[in-house]
N, C-alpha and C. Protein backbone atom coordinates (compact mmCIF):
# COMPACT_ATOMS: atom_id res chain seq x y z
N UNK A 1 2.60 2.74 17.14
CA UNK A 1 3.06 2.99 15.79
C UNK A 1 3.32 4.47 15.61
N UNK A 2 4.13 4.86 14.88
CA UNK A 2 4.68 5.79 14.64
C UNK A 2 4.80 5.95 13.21
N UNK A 3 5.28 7.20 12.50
CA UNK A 3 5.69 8.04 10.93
C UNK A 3 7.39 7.59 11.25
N UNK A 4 8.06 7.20 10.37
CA UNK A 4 9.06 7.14 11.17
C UNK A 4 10.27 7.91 9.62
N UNK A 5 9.36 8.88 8.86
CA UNK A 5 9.94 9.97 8.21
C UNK A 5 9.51 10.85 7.42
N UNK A 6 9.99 11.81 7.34
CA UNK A 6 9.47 12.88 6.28
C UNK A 6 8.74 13.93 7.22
N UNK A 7 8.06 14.98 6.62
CA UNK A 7 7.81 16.10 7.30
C UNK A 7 6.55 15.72 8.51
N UNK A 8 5.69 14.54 8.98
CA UNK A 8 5.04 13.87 10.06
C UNK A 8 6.38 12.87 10.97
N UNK A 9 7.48 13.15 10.68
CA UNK A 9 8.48 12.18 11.17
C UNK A 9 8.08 12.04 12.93
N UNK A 10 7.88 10.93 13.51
CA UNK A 10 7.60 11.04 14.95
C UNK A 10 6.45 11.29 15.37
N UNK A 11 5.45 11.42 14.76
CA UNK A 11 3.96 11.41 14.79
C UNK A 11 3.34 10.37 14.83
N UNK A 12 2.46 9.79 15.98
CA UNK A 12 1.87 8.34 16.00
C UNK A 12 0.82 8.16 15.22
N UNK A 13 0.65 6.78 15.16
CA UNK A 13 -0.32 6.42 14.39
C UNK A 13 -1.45 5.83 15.78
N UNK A 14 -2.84 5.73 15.17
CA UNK A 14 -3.66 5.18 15.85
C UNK A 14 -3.32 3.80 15.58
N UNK A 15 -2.98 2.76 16.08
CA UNK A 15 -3.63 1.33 16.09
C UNK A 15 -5.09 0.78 15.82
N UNK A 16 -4.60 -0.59 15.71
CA UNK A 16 -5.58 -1.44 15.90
C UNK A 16 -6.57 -1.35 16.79
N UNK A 17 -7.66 -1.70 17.25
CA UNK A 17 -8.51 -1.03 18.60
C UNK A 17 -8.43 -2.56 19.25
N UNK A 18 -8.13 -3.63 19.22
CA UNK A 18 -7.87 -4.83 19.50
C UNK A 18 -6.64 -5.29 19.47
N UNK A 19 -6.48 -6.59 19.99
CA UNK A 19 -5.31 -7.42 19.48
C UNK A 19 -5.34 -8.83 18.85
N UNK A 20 -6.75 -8.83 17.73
CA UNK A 20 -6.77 -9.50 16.79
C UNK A 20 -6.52 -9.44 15.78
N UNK A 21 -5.86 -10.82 14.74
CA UNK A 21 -5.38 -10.22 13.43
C UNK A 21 -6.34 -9.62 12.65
N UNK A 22 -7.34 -9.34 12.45
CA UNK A 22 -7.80 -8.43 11.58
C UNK A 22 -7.02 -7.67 11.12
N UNK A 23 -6.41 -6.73 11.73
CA UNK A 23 -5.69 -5.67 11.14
C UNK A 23 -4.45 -5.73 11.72
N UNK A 24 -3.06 -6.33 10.34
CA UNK A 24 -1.50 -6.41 11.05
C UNK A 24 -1.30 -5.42 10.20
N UNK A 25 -0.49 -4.22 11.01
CA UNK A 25 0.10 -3.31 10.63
C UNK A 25 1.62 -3.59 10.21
N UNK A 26 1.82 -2.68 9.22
CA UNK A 26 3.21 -3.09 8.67
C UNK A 26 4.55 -2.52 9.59
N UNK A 27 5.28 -3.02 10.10
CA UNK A 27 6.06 -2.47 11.72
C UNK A 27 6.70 -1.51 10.85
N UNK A 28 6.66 -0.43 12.25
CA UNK A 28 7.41 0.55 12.29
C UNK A 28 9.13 0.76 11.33
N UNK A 29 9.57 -0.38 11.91
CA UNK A 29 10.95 -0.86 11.36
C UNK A 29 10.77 -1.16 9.81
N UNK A 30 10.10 -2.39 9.28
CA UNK A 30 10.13 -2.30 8.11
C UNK A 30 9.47 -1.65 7.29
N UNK A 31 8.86 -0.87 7.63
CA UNK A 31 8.21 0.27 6.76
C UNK A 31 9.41 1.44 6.26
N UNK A 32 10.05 1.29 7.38
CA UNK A 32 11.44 2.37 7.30
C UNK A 32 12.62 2.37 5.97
N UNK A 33 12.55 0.87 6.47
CA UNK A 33 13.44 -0.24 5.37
C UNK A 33 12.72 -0.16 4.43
N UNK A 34 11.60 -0.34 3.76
CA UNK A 34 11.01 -0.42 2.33
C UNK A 34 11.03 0.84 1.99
N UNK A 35 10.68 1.89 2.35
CA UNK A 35 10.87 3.60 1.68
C UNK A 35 12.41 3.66 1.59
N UNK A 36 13.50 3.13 2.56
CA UNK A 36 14.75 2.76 2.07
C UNK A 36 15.11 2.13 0.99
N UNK A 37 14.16 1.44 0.78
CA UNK A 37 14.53 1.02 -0.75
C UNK A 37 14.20 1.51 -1.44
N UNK A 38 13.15 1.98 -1.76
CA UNK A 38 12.44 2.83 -2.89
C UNK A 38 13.06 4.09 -3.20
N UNK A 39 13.79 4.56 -2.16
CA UNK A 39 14.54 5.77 -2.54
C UNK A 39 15.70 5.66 -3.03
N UNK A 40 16.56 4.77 -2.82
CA UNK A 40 17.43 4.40 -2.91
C UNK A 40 17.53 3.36 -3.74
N UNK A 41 17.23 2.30 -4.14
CA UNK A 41 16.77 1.66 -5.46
C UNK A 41 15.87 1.81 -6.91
N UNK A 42 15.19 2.64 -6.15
CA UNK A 42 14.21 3.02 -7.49
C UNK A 42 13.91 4.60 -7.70
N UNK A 43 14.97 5.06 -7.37
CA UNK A 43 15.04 6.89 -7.37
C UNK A 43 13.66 7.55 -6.72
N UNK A 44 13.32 7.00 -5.47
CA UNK A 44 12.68 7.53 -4.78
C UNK A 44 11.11 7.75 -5.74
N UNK A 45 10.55 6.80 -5.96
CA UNK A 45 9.17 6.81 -6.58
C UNK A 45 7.80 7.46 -5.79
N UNK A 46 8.23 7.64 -4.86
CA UNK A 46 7.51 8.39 -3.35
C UNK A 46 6.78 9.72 -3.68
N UNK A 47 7.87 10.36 -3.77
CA UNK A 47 7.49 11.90 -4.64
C UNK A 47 6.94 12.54 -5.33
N UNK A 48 6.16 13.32 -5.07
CA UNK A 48 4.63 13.45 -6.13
C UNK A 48 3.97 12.04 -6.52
N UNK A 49 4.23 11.21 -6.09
CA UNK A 49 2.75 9.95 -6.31
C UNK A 49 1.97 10.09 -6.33
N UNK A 50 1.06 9.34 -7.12
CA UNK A 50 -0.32 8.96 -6.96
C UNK A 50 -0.15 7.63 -6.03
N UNK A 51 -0.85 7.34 -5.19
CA UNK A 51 -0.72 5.94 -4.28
C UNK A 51 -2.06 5.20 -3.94
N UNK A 52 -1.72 3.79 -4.55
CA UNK A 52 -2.88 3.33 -3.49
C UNK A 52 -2.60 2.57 -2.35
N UNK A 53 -3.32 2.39 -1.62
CA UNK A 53 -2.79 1.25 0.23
C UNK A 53 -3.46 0.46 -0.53
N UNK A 54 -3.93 -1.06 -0.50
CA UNK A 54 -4.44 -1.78 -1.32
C UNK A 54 -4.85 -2.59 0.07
N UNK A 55 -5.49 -3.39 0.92
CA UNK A 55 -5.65 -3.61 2.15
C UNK A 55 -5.12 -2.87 3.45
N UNK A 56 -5.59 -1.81 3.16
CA UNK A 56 -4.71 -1.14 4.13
C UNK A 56 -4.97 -0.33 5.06
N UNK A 57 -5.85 -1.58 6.19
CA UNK A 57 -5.60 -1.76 7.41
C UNK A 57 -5.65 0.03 8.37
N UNK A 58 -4.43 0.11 9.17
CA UNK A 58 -3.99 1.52 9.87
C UNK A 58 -3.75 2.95 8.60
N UNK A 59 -3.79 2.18 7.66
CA UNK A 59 -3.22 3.59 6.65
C UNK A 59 -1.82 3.93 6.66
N UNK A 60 -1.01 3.08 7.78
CA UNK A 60 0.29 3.32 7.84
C UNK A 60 1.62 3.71 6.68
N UNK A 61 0.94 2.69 5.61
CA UNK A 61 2.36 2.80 4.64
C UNK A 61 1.59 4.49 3.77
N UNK A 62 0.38 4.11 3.64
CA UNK A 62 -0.11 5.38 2.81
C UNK A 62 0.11 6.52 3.68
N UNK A 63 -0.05 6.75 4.72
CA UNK A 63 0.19 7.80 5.22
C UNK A 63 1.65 7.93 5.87
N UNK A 64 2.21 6.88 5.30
CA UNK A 64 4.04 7.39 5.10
C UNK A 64 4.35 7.85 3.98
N UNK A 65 3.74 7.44 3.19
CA UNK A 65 4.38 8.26 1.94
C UNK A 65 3.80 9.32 1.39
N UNK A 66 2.75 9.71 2.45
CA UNK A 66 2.37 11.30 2.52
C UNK A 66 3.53 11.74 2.57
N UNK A 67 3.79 11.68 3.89
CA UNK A 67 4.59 12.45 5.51
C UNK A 67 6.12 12.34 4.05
N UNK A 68 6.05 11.80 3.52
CA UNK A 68 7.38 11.81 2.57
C UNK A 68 7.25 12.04 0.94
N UNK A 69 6.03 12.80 1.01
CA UNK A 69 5.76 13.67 -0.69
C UNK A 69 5.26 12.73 -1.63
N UNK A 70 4.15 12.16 -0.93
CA UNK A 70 3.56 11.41 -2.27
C UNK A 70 2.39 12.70 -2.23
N UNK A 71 1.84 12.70 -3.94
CA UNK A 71 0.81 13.58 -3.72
C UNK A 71 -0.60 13.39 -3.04
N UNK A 72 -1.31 12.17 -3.64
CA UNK A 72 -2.54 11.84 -3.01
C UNK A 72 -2.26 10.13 -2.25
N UNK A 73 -3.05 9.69 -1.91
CA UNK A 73 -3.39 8.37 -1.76
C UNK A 73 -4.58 8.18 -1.58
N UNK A 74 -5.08 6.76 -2.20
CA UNK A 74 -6.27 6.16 -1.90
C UNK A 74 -6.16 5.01 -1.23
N UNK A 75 -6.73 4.80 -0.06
CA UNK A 75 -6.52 4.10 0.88
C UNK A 75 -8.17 2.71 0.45
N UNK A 76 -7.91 1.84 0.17
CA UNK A 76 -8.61 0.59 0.11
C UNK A 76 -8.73 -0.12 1.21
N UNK A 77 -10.14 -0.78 1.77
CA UNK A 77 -9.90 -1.45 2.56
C UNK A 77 -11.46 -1.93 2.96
N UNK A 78 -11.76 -3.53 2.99
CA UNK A 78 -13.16 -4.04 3.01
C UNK A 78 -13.98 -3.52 4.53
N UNK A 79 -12.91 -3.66 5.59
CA UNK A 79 -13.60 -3.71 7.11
C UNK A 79 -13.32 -2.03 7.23
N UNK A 80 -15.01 -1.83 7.88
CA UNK A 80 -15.59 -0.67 8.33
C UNK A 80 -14.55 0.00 9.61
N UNK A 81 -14.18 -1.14 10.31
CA UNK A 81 -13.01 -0.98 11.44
C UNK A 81 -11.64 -0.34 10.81
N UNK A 82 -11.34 -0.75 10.25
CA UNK A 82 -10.54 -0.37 9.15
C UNK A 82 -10.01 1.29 8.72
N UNK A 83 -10.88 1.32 7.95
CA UNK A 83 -11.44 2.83 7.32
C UNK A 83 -11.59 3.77 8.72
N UNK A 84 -12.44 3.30 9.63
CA UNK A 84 -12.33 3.93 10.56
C UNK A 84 -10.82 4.76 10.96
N UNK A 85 -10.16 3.35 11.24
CA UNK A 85 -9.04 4.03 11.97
C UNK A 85 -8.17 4.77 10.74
N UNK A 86 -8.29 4.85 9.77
CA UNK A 86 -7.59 5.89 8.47
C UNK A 86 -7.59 7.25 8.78
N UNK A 87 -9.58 6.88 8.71
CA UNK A 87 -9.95 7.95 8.75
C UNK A 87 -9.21 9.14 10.11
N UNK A 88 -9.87 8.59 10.89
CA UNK A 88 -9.34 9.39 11.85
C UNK A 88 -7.23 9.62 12.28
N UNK A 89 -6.85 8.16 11.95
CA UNK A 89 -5.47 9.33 11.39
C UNK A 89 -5.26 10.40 10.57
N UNK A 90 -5.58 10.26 9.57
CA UNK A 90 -5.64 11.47 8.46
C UNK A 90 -6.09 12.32 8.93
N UNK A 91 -7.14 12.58 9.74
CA UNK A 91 -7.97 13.17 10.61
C UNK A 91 -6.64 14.52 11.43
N UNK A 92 -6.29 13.59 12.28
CA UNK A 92 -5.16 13.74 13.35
C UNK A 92 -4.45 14.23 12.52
N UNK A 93 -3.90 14.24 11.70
CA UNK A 93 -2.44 14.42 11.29
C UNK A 93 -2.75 15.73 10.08
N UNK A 94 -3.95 15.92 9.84
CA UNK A 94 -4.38 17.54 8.74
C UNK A 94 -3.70 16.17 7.38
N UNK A 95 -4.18 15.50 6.91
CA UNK A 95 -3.92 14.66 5.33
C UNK A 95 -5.35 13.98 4.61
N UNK A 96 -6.66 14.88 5.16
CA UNK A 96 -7.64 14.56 4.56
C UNK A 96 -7.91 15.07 3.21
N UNK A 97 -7.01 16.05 3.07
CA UNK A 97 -7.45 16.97 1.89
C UNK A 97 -6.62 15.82 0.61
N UNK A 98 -5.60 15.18 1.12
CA UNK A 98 -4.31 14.69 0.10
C UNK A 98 -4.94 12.90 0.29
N UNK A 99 -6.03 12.77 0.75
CA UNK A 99 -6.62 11.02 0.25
C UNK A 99 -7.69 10.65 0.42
N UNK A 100 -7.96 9.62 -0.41
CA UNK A 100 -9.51 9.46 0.04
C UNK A 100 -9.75 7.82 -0.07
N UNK A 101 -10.64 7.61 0.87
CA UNK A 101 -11.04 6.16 1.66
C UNK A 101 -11.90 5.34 0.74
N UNK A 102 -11.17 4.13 0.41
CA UNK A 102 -12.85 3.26 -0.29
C UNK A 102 -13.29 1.60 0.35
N UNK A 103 -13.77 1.91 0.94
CA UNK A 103 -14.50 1.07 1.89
C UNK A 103 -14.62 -0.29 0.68
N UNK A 104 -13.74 -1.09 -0.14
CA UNK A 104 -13.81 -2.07 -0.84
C UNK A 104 -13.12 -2.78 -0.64
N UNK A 105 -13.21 -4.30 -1.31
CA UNK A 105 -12.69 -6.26 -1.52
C UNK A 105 -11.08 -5.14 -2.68
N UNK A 106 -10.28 -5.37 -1.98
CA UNK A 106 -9.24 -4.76 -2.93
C UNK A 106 -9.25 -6.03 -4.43
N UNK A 107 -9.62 -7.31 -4.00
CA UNK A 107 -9.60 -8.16 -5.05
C UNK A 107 -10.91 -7.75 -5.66
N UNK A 108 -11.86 -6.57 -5.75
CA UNK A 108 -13.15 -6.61 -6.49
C UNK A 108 -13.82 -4.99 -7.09
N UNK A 109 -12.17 -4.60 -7.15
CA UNK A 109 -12.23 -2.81 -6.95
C UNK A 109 -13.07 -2.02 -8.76
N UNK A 110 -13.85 -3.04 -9.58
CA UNK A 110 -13.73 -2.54 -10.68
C UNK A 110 -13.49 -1.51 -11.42
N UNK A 111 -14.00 -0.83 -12.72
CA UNK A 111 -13.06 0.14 -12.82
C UNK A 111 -13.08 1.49 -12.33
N UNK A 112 -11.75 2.01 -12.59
CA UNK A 112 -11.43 3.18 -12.10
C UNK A 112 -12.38 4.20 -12.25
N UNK A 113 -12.33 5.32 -11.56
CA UNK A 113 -13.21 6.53 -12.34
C UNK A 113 -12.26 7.24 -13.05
N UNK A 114 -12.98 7.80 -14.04
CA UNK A 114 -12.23 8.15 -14.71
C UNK A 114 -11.07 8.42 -15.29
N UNK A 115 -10.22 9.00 -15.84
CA UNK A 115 -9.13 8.62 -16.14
C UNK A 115 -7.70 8.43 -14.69
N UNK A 116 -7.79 8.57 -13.70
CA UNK A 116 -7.79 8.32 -12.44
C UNK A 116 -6.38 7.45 -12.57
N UNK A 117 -5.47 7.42 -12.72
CA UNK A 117 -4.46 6.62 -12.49
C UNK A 117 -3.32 6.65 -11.83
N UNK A 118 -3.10 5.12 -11.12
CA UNK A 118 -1.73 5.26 -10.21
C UNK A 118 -0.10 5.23 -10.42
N UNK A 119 0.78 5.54 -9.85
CA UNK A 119 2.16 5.30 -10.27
C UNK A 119 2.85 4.63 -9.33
N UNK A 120 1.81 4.06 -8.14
CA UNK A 120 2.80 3.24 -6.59
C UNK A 120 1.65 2.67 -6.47
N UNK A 121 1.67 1.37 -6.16
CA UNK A 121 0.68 0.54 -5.12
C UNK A 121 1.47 -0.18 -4.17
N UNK A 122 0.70 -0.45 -3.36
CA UNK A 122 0.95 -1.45 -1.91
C UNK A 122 0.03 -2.21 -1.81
N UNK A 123 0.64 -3.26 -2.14
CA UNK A 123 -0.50 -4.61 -1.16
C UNK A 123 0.16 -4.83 0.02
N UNK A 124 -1.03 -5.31 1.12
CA UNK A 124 -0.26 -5.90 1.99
C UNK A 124 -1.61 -6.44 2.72
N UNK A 125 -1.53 -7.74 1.69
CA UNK A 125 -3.07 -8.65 2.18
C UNK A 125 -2.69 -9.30 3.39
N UNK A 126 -3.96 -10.45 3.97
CA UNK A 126 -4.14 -10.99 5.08
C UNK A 126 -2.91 -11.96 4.39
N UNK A 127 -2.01 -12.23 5.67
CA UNK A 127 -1.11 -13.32 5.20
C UNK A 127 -1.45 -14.95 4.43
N UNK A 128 -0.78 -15.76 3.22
CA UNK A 128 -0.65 -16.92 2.87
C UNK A 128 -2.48 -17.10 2.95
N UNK A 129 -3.39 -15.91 2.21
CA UNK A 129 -4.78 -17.24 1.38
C UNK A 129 -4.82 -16.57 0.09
N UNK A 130 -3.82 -15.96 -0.24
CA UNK A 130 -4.12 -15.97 -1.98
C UNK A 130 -4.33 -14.67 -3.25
N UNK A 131 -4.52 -13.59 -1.56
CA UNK A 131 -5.28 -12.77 -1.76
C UNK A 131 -4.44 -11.73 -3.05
N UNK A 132 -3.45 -11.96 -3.25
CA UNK A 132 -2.29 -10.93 -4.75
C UNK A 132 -2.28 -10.54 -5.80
N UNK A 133 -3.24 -12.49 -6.38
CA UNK A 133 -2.79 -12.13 -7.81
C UNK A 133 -4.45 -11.58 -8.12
N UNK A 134 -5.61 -12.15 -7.37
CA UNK A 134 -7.00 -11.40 -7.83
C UNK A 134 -6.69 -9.49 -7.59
N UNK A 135 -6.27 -9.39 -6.48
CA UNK A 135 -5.76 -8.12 -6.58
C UNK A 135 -5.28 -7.33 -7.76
N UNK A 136 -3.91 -7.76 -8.23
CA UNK A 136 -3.09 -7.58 -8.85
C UNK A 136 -4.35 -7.41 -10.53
N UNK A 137 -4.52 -8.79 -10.33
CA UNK A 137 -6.06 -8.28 -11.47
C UNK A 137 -6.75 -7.44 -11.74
N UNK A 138 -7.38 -7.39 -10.68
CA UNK A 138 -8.48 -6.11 -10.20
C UNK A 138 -7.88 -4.71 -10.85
N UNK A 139 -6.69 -4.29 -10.21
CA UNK A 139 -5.70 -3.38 -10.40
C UNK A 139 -5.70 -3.60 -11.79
N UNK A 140 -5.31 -4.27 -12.63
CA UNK A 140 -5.02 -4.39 -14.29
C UNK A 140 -6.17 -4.61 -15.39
N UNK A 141 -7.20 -5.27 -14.92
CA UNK A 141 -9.12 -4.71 -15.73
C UNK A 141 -9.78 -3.74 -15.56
N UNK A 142 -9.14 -2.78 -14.16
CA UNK A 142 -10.01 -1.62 -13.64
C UNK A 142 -8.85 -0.27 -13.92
N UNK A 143 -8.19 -0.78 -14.56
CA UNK A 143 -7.04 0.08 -15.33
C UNK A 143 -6.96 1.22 -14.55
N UNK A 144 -6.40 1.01 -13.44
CA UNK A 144 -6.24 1.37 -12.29
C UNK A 144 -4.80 1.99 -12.41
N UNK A 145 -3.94 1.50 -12.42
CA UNK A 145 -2.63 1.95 -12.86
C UNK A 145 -2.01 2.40 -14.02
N UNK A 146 -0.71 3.44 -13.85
CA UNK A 146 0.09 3.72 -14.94
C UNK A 146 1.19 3.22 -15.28
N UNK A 147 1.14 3.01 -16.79
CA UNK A 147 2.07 1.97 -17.74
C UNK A 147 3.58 2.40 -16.52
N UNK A 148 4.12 1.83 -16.39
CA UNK A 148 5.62 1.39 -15.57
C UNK A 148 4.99 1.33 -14.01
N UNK A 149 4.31 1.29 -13.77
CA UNK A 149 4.09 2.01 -12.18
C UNK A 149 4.48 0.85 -11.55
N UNK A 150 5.20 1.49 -10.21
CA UNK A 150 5.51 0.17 -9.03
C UNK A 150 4.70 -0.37 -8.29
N UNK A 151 4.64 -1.46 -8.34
CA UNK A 151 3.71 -2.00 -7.36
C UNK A 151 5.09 -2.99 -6.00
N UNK A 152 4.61 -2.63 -4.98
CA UNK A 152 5.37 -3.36 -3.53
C UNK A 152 4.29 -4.31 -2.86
N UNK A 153 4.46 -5.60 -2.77
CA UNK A 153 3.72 -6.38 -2.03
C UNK A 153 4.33 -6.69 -0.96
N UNK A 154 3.73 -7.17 -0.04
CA UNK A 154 4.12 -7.70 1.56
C UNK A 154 3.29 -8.53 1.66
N UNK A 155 4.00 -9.82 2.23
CA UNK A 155 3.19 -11.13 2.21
C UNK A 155 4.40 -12.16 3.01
N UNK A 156 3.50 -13.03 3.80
CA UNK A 156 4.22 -14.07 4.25
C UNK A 156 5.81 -14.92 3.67
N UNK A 157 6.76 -14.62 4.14
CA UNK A 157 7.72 -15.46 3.81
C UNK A 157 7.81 -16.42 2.98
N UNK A 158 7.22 -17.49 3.23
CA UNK A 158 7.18 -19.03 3.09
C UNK A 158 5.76 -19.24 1.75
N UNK A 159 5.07 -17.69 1.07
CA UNK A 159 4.33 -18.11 0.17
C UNK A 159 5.00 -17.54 -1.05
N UNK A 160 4.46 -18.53 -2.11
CA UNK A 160 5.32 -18.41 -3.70
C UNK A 160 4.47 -17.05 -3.99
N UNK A 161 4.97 -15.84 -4.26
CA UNK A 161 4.10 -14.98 -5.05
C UNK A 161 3.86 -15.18 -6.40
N UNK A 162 2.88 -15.17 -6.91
CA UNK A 162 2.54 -15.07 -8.86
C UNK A 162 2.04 -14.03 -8.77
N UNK A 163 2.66 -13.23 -9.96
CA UNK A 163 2.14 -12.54 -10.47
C UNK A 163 1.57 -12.57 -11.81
N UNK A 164 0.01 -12.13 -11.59
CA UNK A 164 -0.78 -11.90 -13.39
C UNK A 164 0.31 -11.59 -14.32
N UNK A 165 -0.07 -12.16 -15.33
CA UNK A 165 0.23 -10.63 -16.71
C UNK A 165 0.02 -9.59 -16.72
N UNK A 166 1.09 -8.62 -17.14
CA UNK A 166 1.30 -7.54 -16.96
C UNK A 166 1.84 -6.86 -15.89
N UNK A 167 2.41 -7.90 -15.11
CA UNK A 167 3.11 -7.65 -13.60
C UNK A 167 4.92 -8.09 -13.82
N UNK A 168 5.43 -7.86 -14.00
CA UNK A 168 6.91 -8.16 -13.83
C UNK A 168 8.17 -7.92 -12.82
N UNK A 169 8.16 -9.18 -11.94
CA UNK A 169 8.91 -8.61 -10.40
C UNK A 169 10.53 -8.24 -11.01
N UNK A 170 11.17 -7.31 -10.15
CA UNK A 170 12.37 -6.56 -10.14
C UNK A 170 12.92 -7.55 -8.58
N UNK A 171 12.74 -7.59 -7.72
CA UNK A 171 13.08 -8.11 -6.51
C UNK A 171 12.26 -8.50 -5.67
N UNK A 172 12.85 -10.08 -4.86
CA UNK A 172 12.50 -10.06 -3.54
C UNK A 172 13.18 -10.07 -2.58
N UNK A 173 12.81 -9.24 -1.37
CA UNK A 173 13.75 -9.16 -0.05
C UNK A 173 12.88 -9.76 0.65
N UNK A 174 13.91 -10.25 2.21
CA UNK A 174 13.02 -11.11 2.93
C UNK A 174 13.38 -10.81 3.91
N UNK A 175 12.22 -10.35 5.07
CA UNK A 175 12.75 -9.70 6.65
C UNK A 175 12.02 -10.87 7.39
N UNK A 176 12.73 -11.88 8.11
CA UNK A 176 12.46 -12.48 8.95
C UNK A 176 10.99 -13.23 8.36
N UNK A 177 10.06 -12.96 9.46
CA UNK A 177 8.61 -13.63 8.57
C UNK A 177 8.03 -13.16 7.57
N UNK A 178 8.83 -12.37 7.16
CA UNK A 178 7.68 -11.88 5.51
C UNK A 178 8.61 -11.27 4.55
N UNK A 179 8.16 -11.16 3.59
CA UNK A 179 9.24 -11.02 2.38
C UNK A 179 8.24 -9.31 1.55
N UNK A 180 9.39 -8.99 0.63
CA UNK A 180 8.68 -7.34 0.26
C UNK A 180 8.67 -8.02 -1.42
N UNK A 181 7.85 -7.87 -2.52
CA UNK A 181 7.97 -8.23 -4.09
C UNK A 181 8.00 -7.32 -4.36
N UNK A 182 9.22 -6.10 -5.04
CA UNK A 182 8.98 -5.51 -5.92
C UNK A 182 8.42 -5.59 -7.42
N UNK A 183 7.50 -4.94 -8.27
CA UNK A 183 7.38 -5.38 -9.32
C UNK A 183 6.81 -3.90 -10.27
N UNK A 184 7.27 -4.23 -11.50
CA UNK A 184 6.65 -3.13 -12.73
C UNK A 184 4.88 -3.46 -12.95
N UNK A 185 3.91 -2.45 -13.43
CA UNK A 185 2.89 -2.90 -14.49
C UNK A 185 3.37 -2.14 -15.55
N UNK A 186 3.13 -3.54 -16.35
CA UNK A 186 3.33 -2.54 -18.18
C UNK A 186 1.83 -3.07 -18.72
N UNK A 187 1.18 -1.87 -19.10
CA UNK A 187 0.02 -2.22 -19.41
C UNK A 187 -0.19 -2.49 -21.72
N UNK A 188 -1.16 -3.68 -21.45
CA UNK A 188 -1.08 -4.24 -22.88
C UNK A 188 -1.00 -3.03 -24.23
């Protein structure tokens, strides 16, 4: 795995330490393609962000949208394996100062600290068991996010996404086995 833009452009990522699904990283390729959209569909929302990774695994998408001017990210993620390997990318790459790790059930994140709020999220749960809309929750009782903010999911092809209240999708694209949900939060 690789950065595949912005000022880390060509800089690897650590992997998985296995080749079990525990941890599917979001490919190289379509990671490329989704910041392609976001820049280009949604006037580049990347830029000065607040971000969270929301299962997120290698840290890959969060630490792309470092490498491409988001300001911070908070990287979520239940397995200790996990966090690990964040950690030590961020590590590698000098981006410890710009995020910080929370070893949590992204579906069980309660609330925020303090006034603490996001303007980008990423899910990108274990494929087709469900894991979106408790998320997507979590994110909207722990008032976690800011009124318009984008949220991008990644999820299996072939599953119906719902979204809670207060979630409103803009698009879905579909790459082969998995599909991207764009969507707004407008908070009550």
């Amino acid at each position: 795995m690789r950065i595949v833009g912005g000022k880390l452009r060509g800089r690897t990522l650590r992997g998985p330490a296995s080749n079990t699904n525990a941890i599917r990283p979001t490919s190289d390729r379509l990671r490329e393609t989704l910041f392609n959209i976001l820049a280009h569909s949604y006037g580049n929302p990347v830029e000065g962000a607040r971000m969270l990774d929301l299962f997120a695994g290698t840290g890959a998408m969060g630490i792309e949208a470092l490498s491409r001017g988001a300001h911070f990210v908070l990287f979520a993620d239940e397995s200790a394996r996990a966090c690990e390997t964040i950690r030590a990318n961020l590590a590698a790459l000098g981006l410890a100062g710009s995020a910080r790790i929370l070893r949590r059930d992204a579906r069980k994140l309660e609330a925020a600290p303090g006034e603490e709020k996001f303007t980008l999220a990423f899910l990108d749960p274990p494929y087709g068991r469900g894991y979106v809309a408790p998320a997507l929750k979590s994110l909207r009782d722990g008032r976690w996010l800011d009124d318009g903010a984008l949220v991008l999911i990644e999820e299996h092809a072939s599953v119906c996404v719902e979204l809670p209240e207060g979630f409103v999708a803009s698009e879905t694209r579909r790459f082969s086995s998995s599909q991207a949900v764009f969507a707004s939060f407008r908070a009550a």
